[in-house]
N, C-alpha and C. Protein backbone atom coordinates (compact mmCIF):
# COMPACT_ATOMS: atom_id res chain seq x y z
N UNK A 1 31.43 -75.69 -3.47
CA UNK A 1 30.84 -74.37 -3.54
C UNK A 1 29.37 -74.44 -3.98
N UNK A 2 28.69 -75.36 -4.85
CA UNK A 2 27.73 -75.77 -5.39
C UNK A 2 26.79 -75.47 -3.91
N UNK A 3 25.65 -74.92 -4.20
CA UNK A 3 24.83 -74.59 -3.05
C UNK A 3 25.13 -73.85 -2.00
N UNK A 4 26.23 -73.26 -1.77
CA UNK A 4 26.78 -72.18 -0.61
C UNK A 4 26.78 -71.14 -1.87
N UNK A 5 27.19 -70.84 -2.83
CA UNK A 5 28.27 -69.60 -3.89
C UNK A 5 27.49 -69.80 -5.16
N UNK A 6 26.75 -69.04 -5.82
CA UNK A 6 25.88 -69.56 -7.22
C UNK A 6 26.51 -68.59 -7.63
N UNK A 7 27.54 -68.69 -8.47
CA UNK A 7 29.02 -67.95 -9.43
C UNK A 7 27.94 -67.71 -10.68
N UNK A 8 27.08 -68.04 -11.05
CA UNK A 8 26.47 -67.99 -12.03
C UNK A 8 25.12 -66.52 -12.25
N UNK A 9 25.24 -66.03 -11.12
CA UNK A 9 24.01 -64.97 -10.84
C UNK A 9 24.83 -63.76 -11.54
N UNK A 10 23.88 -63.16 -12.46
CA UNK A 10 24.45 -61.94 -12.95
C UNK A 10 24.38 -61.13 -11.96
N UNK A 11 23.76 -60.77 -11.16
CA UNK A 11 23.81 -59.77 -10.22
C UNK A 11 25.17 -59.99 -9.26
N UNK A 12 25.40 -60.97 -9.65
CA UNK A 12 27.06 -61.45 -8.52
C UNK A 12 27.68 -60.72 -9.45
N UNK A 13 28.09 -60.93 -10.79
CA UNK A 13 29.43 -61.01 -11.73
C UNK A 13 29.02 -58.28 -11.54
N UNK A 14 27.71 -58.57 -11.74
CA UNK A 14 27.31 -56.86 -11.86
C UNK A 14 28.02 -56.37 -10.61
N UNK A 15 27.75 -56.83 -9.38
CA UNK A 15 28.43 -56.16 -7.96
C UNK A 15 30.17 -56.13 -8.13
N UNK A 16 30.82 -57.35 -8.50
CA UNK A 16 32.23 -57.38 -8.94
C UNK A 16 32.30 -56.46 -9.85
N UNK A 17 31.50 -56.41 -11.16
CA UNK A 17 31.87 -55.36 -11.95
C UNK A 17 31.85 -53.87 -11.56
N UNK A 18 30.92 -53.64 -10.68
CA UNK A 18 30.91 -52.25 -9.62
C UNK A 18 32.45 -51.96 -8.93
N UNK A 19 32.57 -53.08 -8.43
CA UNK A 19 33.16 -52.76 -6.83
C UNK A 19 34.89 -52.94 -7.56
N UNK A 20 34.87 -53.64 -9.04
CA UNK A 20 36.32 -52.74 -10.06
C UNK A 20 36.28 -51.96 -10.09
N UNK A 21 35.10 -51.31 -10.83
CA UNK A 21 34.70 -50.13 -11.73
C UNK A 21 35.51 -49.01 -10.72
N UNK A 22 34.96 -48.81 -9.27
CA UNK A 22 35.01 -47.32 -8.93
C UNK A 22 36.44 -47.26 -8.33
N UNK A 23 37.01 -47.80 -8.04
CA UNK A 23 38.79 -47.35 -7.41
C UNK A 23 39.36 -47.57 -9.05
N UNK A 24 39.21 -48.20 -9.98
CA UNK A 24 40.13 -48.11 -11.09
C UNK A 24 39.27 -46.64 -12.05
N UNK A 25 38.21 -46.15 -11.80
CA UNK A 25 37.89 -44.80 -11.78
C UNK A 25 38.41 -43.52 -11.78
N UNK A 26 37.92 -43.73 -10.85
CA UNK A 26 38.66 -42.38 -10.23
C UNK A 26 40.05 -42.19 -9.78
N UNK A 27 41.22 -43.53 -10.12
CA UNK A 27 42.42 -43.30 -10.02
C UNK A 27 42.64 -42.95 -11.31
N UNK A 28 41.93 -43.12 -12.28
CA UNK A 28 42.15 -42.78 -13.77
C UNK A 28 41.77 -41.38 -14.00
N UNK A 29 40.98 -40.76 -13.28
CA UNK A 29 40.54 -39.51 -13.43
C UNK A 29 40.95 -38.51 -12.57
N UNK A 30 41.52 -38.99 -11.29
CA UNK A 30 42.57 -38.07 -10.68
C UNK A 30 44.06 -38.09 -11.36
N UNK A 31 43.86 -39.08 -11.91
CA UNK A 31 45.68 -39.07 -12.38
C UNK A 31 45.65 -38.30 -13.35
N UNK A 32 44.64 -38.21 -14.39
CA UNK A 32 44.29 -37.40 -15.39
C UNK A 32 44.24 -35.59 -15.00
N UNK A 33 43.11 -35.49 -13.95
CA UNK A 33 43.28 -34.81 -12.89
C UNK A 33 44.68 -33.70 -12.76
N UNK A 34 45.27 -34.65 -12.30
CA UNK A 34 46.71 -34.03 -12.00
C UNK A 34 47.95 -33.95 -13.12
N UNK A 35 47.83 -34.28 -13.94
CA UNK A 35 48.71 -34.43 -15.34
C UNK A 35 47.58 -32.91 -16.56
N UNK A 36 46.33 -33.46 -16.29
CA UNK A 36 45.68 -32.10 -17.69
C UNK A 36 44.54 -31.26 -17.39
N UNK A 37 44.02 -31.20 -15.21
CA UNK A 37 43.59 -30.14 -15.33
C UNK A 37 42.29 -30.34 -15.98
N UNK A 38 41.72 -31.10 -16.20
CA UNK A 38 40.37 -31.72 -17.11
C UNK A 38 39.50 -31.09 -16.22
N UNK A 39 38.97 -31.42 -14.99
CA UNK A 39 38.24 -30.79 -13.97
C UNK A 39 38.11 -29.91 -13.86
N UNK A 40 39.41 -29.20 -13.26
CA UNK A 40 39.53 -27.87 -12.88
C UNK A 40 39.07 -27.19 -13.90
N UNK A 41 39.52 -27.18 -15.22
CA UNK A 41 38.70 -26.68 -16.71
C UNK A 41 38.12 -26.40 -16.64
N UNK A 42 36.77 -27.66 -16.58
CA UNK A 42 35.64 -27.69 -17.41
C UNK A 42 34.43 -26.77 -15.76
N UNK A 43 35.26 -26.89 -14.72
CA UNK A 43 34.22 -26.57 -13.71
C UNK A 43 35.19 -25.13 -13.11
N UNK A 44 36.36 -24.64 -13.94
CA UNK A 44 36.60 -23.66 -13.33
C UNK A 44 37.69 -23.12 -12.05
N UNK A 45 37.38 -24.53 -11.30
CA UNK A 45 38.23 -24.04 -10.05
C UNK A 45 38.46 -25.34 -9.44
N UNK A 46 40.14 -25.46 -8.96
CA UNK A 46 39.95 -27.31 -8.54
C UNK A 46 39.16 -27.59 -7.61
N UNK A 47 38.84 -26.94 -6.36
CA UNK A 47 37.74 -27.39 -5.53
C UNK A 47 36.51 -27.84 -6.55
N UNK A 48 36.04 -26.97 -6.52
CA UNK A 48 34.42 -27.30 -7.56
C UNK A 48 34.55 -28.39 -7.88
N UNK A 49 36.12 -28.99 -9.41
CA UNK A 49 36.55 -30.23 -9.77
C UNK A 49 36.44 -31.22 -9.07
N UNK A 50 36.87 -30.78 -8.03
CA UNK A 50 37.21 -31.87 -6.54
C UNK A 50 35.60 -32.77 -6.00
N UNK A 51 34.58 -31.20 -6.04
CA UNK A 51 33.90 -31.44 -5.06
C UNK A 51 32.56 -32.35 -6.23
N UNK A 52 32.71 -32.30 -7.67
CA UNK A 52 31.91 -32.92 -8.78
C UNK A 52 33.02 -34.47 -8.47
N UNK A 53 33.99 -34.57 -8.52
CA UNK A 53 34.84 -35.75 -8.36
C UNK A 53 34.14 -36.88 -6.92
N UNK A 54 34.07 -35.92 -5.55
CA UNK A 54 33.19 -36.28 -4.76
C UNK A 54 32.03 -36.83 -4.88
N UNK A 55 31.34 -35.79 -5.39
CA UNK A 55 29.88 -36.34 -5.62
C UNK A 55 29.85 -37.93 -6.28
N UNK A 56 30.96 -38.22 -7.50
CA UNK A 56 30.32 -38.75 -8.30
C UNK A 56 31.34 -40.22 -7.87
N UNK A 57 32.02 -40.04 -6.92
CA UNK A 57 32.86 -41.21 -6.42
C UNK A 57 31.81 -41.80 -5.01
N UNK A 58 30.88 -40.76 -4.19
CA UNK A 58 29.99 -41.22 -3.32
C UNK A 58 28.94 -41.49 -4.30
N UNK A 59 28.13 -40.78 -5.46
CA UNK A 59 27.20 -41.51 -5.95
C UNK A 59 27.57 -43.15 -6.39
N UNK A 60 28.35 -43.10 -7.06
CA UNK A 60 28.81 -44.81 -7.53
C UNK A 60 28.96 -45.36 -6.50
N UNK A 61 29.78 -45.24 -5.22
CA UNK A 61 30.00 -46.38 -4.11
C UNK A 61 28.40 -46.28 -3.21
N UNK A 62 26.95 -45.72 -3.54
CA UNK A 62 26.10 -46.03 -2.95
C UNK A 62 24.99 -46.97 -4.25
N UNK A 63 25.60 -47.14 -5.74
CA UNK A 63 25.18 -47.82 -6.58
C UNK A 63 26.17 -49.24 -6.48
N UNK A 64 27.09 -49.09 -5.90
CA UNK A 64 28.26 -50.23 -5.68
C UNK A 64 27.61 -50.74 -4.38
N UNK A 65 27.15 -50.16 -3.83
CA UNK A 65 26.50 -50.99 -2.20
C UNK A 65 24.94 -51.52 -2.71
N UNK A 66 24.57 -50.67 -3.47
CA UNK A 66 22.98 -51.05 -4.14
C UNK A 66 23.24 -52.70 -4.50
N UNK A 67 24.12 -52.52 -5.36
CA UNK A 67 24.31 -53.66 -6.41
C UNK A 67 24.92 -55.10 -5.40
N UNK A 68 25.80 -54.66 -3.94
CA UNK A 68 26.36 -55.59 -3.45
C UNK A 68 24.90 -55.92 -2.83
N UNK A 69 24.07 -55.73 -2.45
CA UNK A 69 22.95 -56.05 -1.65
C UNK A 69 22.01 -56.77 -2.34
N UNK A 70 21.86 -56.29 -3.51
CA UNK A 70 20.88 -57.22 -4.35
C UNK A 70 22.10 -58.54 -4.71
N UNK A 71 23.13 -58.29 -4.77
CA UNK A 71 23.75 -59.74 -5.65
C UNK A 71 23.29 -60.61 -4.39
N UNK A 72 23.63 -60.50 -2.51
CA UNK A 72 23.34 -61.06 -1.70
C UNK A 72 22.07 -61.84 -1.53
N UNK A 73 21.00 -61.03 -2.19
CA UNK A 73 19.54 -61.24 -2.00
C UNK A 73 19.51 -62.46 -3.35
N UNK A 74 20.76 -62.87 -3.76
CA UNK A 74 19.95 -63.42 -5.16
C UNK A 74 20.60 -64.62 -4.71
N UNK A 75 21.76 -64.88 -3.79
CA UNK A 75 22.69 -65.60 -3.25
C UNK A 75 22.17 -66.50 -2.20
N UNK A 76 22.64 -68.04 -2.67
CA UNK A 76 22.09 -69.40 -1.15
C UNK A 76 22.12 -68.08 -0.07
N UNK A 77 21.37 -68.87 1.46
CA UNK A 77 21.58 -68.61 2.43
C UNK A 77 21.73 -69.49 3.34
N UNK A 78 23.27 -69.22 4.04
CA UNK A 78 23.99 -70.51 4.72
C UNK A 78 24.29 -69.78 6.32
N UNK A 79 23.24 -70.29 7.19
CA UNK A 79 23.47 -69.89 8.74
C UNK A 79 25.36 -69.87 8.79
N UNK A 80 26.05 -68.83 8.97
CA UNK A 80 27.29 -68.79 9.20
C UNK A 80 27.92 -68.50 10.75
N UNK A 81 26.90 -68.01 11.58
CA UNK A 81 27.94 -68.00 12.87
C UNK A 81 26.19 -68.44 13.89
N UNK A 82 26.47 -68.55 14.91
CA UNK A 82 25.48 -69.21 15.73
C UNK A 82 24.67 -68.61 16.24
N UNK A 83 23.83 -67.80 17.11
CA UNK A 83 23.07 -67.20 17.88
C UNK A 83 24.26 -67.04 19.56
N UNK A 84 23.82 -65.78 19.72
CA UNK A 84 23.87 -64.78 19.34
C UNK A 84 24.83 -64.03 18.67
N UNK A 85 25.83 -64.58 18.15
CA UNK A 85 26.96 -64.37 17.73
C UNK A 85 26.07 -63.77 15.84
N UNK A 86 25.56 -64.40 15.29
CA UNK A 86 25.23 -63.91 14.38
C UNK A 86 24.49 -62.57 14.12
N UNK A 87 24.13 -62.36 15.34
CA UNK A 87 23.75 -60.38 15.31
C UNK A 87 24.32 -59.61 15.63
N UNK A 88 25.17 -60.31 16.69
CA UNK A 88 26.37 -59.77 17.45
C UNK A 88 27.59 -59.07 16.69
N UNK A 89 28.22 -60.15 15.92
CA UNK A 89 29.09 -59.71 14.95
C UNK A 89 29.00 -58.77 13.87
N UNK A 90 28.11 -58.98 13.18
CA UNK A 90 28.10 -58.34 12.17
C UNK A 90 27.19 -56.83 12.60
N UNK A 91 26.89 -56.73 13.70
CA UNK A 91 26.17 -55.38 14.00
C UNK A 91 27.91 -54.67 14.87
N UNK A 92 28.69 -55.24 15.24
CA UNK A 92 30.03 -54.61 16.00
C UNK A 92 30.53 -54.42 14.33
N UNK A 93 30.60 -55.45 13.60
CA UNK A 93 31.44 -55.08 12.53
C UNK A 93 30.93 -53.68 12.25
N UNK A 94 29.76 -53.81 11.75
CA UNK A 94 29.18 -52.39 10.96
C UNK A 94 29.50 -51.39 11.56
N UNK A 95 29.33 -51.38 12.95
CA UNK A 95 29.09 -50.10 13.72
C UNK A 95 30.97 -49.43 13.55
N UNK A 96 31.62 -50.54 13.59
CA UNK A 96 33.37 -50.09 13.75
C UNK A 96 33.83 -49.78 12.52
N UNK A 97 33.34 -50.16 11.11
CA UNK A 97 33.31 -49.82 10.20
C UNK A 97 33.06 -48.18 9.60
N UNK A 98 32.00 -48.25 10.09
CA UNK A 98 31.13 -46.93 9.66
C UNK A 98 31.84 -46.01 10.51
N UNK A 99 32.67 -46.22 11.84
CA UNK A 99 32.92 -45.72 12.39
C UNK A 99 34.17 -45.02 11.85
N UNK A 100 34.86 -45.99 11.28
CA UNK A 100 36.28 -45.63 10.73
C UNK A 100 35.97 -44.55 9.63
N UNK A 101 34.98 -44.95 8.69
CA UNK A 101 34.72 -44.18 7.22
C UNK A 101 34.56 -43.00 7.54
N UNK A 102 33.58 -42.74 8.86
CA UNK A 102 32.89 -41.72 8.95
C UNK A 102 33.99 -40.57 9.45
N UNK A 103 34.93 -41.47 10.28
CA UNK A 103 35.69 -40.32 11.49
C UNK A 103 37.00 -40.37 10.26
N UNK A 104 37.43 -41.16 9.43
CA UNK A 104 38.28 -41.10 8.55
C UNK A 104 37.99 -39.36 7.68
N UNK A 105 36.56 -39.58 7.44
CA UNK A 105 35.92 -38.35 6.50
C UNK A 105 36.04 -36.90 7.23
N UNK A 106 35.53 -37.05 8.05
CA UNK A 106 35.67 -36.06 9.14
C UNK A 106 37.41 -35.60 9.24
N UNK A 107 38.30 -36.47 9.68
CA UNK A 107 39.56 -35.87 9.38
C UNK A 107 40.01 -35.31 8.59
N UNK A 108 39.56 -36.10 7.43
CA UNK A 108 40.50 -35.24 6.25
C UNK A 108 39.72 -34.02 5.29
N UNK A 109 38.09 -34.19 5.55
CA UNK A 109 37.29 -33.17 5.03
C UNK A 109 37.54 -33.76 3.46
N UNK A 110 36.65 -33.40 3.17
CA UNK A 110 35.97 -33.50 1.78
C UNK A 110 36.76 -33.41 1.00
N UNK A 111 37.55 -32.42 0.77
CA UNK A 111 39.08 -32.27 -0.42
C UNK A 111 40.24 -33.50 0.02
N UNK A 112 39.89 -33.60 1.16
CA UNK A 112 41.23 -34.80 1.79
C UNK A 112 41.03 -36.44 1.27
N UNK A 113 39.20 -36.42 1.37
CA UNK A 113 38.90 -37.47 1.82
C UNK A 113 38.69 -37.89 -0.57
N UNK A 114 38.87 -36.89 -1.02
CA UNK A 114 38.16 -37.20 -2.42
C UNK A 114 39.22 -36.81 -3.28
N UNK A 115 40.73 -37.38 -2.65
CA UNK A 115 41.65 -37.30 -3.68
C UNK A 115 42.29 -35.30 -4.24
N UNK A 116 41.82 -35.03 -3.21
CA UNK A 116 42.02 -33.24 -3.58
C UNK A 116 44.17 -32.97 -3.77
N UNK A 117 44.22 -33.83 -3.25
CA UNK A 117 45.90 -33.63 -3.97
C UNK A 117 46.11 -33.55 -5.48
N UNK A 118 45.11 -34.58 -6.16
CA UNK A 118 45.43 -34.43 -7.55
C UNK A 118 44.99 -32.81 -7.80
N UNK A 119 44.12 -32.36 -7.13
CA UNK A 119 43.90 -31.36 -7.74
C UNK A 119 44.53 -30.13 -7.63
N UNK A 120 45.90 -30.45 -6.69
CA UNK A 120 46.57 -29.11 -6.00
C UNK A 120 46.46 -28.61 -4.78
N UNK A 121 45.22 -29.34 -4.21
CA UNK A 121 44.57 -29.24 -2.88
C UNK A 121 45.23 -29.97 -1.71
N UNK A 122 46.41 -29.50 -1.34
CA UNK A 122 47.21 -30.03 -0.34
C UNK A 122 46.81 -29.91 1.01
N UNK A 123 46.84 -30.57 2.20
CA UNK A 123 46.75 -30.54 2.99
C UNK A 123 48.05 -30.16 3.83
N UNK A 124 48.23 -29.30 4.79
CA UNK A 124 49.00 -28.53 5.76
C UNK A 124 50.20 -29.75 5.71
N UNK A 125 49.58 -30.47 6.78
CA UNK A 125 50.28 -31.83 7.46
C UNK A 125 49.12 -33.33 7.64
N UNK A 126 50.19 -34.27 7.53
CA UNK A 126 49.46 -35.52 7.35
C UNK A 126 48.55 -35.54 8.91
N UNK A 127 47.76 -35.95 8.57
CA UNK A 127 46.56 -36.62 9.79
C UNK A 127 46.62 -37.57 10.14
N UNK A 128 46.93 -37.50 11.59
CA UNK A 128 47.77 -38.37 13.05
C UNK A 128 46.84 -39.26 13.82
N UNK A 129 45.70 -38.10 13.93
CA UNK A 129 44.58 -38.54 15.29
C UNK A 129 43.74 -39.58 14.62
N UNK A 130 42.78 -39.79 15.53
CA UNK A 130 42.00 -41.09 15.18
C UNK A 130 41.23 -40.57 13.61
N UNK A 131 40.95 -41.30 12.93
CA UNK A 131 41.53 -43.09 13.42
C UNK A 131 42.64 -43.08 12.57
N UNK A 132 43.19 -42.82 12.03
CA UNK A 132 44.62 -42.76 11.43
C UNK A 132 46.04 -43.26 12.56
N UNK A 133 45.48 -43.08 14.00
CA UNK A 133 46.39 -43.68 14.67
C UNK A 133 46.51 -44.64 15.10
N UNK A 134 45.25 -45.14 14.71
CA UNK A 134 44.91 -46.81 14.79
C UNK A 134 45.59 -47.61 13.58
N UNK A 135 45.18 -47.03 12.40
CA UNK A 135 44.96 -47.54 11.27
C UNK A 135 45.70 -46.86 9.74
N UNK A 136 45.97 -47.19 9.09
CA UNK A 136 47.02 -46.59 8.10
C UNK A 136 45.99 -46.10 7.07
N UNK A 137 45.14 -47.06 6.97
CA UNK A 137 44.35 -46.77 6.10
C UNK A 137 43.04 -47.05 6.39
N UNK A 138 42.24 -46.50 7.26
CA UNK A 138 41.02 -46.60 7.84
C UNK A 138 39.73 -46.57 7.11
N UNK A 139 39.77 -45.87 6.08
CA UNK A 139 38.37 -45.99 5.16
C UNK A 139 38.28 -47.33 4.30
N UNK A 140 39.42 -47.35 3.72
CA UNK A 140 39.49 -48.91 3.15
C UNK A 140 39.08 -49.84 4.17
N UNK A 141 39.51 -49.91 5.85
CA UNK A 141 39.62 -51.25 6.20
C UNK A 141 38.16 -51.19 6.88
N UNK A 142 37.79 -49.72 7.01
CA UNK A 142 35.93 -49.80 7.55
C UNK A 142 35.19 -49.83 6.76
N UNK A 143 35.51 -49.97 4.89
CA UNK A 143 34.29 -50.10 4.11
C UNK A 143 34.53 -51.74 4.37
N UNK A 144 35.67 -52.20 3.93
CA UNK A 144 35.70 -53.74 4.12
C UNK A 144 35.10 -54.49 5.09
N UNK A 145 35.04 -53.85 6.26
CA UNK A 145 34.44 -54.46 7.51
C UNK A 145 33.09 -54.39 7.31
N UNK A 146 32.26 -53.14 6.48
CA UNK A 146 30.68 -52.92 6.22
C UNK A 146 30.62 -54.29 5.44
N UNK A 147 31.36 -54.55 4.20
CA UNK A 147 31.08 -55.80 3.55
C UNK A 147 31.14 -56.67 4.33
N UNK A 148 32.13 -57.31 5.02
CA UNK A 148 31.83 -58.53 5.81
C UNK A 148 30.65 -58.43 6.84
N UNK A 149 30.39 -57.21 7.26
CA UNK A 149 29.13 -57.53 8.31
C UNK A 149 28.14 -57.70 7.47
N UNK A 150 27.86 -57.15 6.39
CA UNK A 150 26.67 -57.44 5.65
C UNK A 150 26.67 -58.60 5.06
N UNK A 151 27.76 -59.67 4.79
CA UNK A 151 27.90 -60.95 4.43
C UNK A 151 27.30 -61.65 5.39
N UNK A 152 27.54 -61.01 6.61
CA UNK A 152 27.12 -62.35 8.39
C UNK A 152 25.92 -62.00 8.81
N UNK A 153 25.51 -60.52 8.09
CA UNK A 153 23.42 -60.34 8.81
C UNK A 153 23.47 -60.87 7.71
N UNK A 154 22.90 -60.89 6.48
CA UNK A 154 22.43 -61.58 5.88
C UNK A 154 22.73 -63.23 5.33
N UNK A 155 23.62 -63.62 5.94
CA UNK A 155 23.98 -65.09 6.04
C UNK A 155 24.27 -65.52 4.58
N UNK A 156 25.03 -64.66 3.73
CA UNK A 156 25.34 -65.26 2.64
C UNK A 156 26.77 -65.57 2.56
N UNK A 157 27.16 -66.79 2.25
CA UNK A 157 28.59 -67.18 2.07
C UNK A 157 29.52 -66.42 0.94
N UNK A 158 28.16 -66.07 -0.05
CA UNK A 158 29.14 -65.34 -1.37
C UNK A 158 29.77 -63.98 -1.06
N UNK A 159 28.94 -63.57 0.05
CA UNK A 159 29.42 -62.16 0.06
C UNK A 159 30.41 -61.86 1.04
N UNK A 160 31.01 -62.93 1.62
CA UNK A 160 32.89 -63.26 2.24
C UNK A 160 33.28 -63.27 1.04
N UNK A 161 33.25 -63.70 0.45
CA UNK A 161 33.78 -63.56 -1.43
C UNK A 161 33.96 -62.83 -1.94
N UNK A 162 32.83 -61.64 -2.02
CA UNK A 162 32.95 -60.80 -2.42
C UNK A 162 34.18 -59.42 -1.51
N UNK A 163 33.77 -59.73 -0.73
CA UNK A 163 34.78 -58.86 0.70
C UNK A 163 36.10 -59.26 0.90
N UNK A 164 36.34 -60.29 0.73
CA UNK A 164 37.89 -60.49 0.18
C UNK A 164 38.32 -59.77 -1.12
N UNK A 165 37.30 -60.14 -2.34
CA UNK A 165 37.70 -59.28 -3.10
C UNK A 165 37.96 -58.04 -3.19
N UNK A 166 36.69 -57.43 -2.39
CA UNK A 166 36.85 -55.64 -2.20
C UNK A 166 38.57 -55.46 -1.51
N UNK A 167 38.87 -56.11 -0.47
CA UNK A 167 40.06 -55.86 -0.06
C UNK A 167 41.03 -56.48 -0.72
N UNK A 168 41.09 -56.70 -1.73
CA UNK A 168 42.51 -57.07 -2.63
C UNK A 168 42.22 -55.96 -3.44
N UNK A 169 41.36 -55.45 -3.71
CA UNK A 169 40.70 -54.45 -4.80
C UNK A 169 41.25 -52.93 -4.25
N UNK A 170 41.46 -53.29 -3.17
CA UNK A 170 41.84 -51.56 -1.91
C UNK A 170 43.53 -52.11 -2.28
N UNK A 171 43.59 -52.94 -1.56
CA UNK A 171 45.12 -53.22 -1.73
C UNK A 171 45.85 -52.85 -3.13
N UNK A 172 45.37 -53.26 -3.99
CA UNK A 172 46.13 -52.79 -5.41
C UNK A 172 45.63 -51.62 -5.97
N UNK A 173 44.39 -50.55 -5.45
CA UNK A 173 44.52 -49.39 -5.49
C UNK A 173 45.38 -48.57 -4.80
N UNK A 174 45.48 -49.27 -3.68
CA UNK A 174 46.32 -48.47 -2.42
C UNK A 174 48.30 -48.67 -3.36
N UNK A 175 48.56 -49.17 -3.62
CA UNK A 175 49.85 -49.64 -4.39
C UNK A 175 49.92 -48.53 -5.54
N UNK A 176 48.59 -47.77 -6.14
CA UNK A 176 48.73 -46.93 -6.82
C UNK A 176 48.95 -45.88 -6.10
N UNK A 177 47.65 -45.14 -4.81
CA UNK A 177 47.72 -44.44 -4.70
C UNK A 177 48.49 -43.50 -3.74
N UNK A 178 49.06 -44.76 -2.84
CA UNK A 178 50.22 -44.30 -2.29
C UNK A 178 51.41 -43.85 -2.61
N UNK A 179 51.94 -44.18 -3.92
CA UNK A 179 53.18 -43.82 -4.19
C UNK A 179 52.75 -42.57 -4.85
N UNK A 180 51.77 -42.63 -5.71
CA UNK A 180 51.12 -41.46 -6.47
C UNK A 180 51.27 -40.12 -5.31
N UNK A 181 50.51 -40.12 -4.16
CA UNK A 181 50.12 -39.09 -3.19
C UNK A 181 51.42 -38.78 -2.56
N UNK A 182 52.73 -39.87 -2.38
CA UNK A 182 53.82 -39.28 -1.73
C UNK A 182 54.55 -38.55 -2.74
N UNK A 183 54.28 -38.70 -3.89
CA UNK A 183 55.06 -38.31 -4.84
C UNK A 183 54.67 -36.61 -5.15
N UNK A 184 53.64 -36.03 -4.52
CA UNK A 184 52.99 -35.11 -4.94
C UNK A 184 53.18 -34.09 -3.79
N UNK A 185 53.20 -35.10 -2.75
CA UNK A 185 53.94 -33.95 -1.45
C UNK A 185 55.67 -33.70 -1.23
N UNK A 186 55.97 -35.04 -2.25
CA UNK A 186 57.44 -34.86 -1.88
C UNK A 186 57.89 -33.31 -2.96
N UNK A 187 57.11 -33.69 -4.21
CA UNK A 187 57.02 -32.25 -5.19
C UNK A 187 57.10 -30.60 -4.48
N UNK A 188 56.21 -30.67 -3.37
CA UNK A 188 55.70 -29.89 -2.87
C UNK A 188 57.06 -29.23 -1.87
N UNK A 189 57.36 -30.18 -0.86
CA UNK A 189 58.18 -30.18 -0.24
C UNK A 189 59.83 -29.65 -0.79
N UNK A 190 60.13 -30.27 -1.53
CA UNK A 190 61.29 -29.75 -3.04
C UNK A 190 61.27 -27.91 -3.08
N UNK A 191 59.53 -27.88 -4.00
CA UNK A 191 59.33 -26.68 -4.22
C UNK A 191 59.60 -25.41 -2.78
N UNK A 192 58.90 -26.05 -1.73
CA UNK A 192 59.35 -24.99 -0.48
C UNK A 192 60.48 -25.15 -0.30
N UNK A 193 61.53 -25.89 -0.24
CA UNK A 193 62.81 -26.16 -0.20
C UNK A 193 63.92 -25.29 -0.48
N UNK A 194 63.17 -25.31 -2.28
CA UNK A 194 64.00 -24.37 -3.24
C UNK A 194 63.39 -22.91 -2.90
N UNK A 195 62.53 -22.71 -2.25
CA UNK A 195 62.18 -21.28 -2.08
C UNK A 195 62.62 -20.50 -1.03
N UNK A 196 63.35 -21.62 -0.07
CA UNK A 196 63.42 -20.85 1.53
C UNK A 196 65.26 -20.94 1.33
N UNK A 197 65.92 -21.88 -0.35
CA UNK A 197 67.41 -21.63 -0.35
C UNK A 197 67.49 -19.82 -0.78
């Protein structure tokens, strides 16, 4: 690893400490969220809650991309795929990436896309169409894909490193927040249940 991976750059260990920080976040503060109402409180109305929850889960993941970009810039640089393949790739990655996040966002709208279940903010019925019919979990697997393309334009080996990590990092959020989110519609479902006996 010596000369490909310099484990030693604070700006490496700062981007890892980011790219924990914000899914063990805001699963702590929606769960909170949904158990005491903290949000909704202090701002009044759960949207509002929701939409300060938003803000401040996109402000951190564009200080979490800040921080992954400089750790890269501080990181060896090791030619990783060949010409033309090295613009090639990582410009398809990005573009399919961004693609997923973006059309992921677009589906579920802003309360969907920012955890608005904790807040009471249910959605009708689950969302089928793209990209959800591709993909189970499409924002996770198109931010992951932004990391790896930005590992292959900028030719740093650490930041496959880091992008594995982000996706073990989705994976054991996703282990929370899946059971968490079925558990909140199955509530729901119960409640209409008992209302239409």
């Amino acid at each position: 690893m010596t000369g490909v991976i310099d484990l030693s750059q604070t700006s490496f260990l700062l981007s890892l400490a980011a790219i924990t920080f914000n899914p063990t976040a805001w699963n702590i503060v929606a769960r909170n969220e949904y158990r005491n109402k903290t949000l909704t409180r202090l701002f009044g109305s759960p949207r509002l809650g929701c939409y300060f929850l938003a803000f401040m889960i996109f402000a951190f993941g564009i200080l979490r991309d800040h921080l992954y970009q400089r750790a890269l810039q501080d990181q060896p640089r090791v030619p990783l795929l060949p010409e033309p393949l090295a613009t090639l790739v990582p410009l398809v990655l990005f573009i399919a990436g961004q693609t997923f996040v973006i059309t992921s966002t677009y589906a579920l709208g802003i309360t969907g896309t920012f955890l608005g279940d904790y807040f009471g903010i249910l959605m009708d019925h689950r969302v089928t169409g793209f990209p959800f019919d591709i993909l189970r979990d499409p924002m996770y697997v198109g931010s992951t894909m932004c990391f790896a393309a930005t590992a292959l334009w900028y030719e740093r080996p650490a930041g496959l490193l880091v992008t594995a990590y982000v996706y073990i990092g989705y994976l054991i959020a996703l282990r929370f927040e899946g059971p968490f989110t079925d558990m909140i519609y199955s509530k729901r479902e119960k409640a209409r249940a008992g209302k239409a006996a």
